[in-house]
C-alpha atoms as a PDB file:
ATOM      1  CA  UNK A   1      -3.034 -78.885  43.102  1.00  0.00           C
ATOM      2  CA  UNK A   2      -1.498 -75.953  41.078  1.00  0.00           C
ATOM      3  CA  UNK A   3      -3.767 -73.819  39.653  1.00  0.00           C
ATOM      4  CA  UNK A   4      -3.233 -72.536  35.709  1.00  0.00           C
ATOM      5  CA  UNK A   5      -1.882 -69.150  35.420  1.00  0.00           C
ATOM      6  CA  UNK A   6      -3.894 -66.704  32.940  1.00  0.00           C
ATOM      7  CA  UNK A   7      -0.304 -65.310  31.771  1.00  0.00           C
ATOM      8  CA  UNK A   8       0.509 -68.990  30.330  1.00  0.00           C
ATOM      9  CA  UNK A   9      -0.643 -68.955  27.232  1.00  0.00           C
ATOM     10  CA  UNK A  10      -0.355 -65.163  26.647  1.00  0.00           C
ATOM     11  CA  UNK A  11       1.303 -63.811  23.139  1.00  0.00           C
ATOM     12  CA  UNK A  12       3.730 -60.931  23.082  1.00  0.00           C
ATOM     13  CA  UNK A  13       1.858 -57.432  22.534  1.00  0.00           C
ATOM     14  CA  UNK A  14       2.120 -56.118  18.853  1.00  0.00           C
ATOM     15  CA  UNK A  15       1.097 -52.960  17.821  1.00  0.00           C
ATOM     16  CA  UNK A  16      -0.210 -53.009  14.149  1.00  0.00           C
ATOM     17  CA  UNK A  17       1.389 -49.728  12.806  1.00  0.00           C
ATOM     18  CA  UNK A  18       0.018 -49.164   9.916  1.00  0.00           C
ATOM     19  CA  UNK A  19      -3.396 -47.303  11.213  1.00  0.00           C
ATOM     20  CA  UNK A  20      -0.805 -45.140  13.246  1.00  0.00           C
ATOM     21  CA  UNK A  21       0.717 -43.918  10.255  1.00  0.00           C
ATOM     22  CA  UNK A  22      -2.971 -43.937   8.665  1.00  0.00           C
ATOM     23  CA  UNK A  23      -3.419 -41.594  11.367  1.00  0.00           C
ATOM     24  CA  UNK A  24      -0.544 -38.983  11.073  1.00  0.00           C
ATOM     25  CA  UNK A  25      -0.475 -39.006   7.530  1.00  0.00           C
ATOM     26  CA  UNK A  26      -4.316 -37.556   7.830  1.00  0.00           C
ATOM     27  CA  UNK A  27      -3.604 -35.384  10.421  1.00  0.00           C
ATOM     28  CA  UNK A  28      -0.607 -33.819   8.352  1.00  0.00           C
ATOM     29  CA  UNK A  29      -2.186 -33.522   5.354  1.00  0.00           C
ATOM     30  CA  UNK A  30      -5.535 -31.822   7.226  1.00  0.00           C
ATOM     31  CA  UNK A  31      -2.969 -29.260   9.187  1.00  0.00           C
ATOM     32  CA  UNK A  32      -1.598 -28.454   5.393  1.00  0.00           C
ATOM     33  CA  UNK A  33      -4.765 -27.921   4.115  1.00  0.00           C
ATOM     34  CA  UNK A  34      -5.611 -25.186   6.473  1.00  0.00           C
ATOM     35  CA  UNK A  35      -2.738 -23.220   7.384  1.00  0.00           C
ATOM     36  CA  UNK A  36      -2.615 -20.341   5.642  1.00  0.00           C
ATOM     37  CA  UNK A  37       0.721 -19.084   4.418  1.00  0.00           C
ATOM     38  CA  UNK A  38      -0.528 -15.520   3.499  1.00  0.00           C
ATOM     39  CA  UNK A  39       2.080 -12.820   4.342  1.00  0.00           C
ATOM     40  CA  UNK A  40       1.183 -10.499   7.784  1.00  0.00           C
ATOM     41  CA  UNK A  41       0.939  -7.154   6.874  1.00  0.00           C
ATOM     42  CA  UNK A  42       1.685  -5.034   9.941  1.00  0.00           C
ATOM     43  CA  UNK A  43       1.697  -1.773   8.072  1.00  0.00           C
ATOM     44  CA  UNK A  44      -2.144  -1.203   7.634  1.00  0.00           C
ATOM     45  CA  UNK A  45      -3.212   2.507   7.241  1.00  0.00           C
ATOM     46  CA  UNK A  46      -5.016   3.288   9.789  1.00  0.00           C
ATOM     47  CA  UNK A  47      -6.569   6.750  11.939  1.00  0.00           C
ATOM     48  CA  UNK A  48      -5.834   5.847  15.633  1.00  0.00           C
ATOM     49  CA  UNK A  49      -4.707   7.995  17.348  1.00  0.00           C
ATOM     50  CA  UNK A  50      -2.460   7.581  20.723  1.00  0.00           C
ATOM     51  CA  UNK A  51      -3.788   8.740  23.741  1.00  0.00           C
ATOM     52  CA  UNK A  52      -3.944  12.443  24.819  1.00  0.00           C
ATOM     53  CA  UNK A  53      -3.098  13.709  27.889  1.00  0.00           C
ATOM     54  CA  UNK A  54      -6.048  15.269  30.043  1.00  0.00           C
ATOM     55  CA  UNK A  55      -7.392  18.533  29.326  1.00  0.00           C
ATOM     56  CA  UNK A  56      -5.776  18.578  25.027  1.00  0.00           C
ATOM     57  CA  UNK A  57      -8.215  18.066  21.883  1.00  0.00           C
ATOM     58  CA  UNK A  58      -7.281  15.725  19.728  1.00  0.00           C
ATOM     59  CA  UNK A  59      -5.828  16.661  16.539  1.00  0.00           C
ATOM     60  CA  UNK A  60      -7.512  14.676  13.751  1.00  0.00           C
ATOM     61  CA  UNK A  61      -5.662  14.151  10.414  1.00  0.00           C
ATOM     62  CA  UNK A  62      -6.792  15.283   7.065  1.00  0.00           C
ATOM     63  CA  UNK A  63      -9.047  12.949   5.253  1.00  0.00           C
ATOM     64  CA  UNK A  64      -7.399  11.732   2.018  1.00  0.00           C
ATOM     65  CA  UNK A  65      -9.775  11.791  -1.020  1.00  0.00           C
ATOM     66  CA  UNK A  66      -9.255   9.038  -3.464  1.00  0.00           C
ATOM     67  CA  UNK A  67      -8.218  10.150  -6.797  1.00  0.00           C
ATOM     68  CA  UNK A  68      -7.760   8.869  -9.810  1.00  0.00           C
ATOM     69  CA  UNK A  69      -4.794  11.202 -11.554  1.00  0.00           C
ATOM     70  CA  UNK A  70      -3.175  14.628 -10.665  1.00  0.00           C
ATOM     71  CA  UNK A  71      -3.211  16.889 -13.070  1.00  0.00           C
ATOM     72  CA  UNK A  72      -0.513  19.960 -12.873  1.00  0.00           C
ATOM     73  CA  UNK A  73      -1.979  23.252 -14.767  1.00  0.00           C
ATOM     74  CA  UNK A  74       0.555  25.555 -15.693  1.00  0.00           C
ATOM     75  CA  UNK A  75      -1.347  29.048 -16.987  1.00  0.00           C
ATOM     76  CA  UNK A  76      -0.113  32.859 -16.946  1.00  0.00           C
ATOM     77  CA  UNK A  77       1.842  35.180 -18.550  1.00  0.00           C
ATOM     78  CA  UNK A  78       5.704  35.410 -18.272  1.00  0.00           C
ATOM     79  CA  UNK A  79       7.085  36.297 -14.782  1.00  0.00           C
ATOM     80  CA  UNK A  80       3.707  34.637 -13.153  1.00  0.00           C
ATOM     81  CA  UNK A  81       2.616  31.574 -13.276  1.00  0.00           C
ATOM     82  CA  UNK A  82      -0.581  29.795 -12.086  1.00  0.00           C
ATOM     83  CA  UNK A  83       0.286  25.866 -11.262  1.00  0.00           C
ATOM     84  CA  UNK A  84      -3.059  24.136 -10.442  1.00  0.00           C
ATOM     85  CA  UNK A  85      -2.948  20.938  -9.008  1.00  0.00           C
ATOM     86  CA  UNK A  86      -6.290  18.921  -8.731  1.00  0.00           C
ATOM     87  CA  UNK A  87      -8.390  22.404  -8.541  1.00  0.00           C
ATOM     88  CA  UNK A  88      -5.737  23.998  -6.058  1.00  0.00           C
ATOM     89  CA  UNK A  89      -3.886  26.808  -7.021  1.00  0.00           C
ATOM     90  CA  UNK A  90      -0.054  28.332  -6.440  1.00  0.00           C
ATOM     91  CA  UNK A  91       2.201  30.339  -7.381  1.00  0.00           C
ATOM     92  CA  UNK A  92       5.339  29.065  -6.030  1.00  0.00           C
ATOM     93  CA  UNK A  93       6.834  26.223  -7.339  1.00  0.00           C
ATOM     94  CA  UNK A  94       8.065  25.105  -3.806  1.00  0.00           C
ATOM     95  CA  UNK A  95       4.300  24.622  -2.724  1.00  0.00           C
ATOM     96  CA  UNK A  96       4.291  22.677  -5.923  1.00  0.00           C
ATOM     97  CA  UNK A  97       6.747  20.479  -4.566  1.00  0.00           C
ATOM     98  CA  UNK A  98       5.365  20.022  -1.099  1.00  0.00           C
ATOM     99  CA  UNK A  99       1.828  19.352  -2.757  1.00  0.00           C
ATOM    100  CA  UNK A 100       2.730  16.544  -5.297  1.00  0.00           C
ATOM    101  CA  UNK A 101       5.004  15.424  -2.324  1.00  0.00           C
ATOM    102  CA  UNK A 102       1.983  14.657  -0.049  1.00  0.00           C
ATOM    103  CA  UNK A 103       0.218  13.078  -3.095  1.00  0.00           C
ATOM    104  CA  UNK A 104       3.221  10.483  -4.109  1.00  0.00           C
ATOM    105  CA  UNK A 105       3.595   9.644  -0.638  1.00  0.00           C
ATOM    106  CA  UNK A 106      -0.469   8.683  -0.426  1.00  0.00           C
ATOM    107  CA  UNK A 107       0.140   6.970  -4.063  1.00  0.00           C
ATOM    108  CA  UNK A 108       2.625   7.520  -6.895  1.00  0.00           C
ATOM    109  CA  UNK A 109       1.386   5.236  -9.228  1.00  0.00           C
ATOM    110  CA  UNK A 110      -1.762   6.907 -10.456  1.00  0.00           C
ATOM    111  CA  UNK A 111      -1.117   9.160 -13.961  1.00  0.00           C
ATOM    112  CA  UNK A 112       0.216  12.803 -13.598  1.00  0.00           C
ATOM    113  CA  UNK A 113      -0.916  14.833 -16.306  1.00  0.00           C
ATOM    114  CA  UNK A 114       1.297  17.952 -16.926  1.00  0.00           C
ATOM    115  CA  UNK A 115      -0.922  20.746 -19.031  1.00  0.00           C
ATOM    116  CA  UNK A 116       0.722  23.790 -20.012  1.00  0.00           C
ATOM    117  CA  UNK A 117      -0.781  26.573 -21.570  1.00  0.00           C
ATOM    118  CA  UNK A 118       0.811  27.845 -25.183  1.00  0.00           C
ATOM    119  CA  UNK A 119       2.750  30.823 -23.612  1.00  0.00           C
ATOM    120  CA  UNK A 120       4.443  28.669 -20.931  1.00  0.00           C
ATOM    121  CA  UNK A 121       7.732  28.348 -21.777  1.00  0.00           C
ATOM    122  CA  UNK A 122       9.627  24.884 -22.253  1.00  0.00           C
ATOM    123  CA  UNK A 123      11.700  25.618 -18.995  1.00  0.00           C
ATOM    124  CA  UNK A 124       8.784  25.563 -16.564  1.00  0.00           C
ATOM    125  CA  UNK A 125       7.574  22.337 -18.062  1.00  0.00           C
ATOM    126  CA  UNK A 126      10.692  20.930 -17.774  1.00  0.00           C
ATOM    127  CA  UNK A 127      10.866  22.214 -13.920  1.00  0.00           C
ATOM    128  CA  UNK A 128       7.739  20.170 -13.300  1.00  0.00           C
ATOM    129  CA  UNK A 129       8.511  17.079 -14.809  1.00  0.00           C
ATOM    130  CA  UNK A 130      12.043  17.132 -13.415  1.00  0.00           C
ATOM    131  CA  UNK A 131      10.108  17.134 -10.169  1.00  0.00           C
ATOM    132  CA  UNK A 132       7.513  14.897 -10.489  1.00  0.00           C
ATOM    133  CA  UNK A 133       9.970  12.518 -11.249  1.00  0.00           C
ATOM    134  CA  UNK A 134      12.187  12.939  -8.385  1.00  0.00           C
ATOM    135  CA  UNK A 135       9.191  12.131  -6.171  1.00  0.00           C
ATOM    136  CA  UNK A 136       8.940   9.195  -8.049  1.00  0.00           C
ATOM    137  CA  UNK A 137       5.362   9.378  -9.569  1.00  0.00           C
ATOM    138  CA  UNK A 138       4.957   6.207 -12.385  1.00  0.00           C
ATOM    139  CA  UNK A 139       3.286   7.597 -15.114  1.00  0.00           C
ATOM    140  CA  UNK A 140       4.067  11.026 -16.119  1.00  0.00           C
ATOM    141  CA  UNK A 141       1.885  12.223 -19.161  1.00  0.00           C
ATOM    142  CA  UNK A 142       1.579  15.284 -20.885  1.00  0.00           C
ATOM    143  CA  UNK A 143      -1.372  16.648 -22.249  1.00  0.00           C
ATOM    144  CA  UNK A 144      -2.158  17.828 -25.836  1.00  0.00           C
ATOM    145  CA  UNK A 145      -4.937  19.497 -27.863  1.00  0.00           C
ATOM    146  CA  UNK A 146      -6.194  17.179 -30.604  1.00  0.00           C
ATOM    147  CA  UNK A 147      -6.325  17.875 -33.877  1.00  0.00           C
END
């Protein structure tokens, strides 16, 4: 006598796909949901400093005080003037230069207020502006007495 084989009666294998898809289509729209597509920055200010060798202090840089605008003070008499920048005075324009150089490159979008005294002549004024805007500072202002 024979005996019935199990794999008689047996029905092709389908897979349903439909809770496959199901599937994916969740898992795509979850992976969407919380990527984040926010641009690196790599170029965060920051203090550290590399490594010293053995036996050397570390140098540490300046501290940068926030500030809100620069004002440039120009005061004197013909043949010397006084240019005060943010309570620090000169009396070259070249330190001028260097000064509002190291303040554009820390930010040049805050207001620069140019304040010349009566007797300064036009020229000098001019000088500073002409500077300010070659170091690219955004708002250049000039102040006035009211009245």
């Amino acid at each position: 006598m024979k005996r019935p084989s199990p794999y008689r009666d047996r029905q092709p294998l389908q897979v349903a796909m439909t809770p496959m898809i199901d599937v994916v289509f969740l898992l795509l729209i979850f992976f969407l949901w919380t990527a984040s597509f926010q641009i690196v920055e790599y170029a965060l200010p920051s203090s550290i400093t590399p490594p010293n060798e053995i036996g050397t202090e570390a140098k540490r840089p300046l501290e940068v005080e926030d500030f809100d605008e620069v004002v440039v003070r120009i005061t004197g008499q013909p043949g010397a003037f006084t240019y005060t920048i943010n309570k620090s005075s000169t009396q070259d324009l070249g330190e001028v230069e260097s000064r509002l150089a190291a303040l554009a490159s820390i930010k040049n979008d805050v207001p620069l207020i140019i304040d010349p005294d009566e007797v300064v002549p036009v020229g000098r004024v001019i000088d500073v502006y002409d500077l300010s805007r070659r170091l690219n500072f955004q708002q250049i202002q000039f102040a006035v007495e009211p009245g």
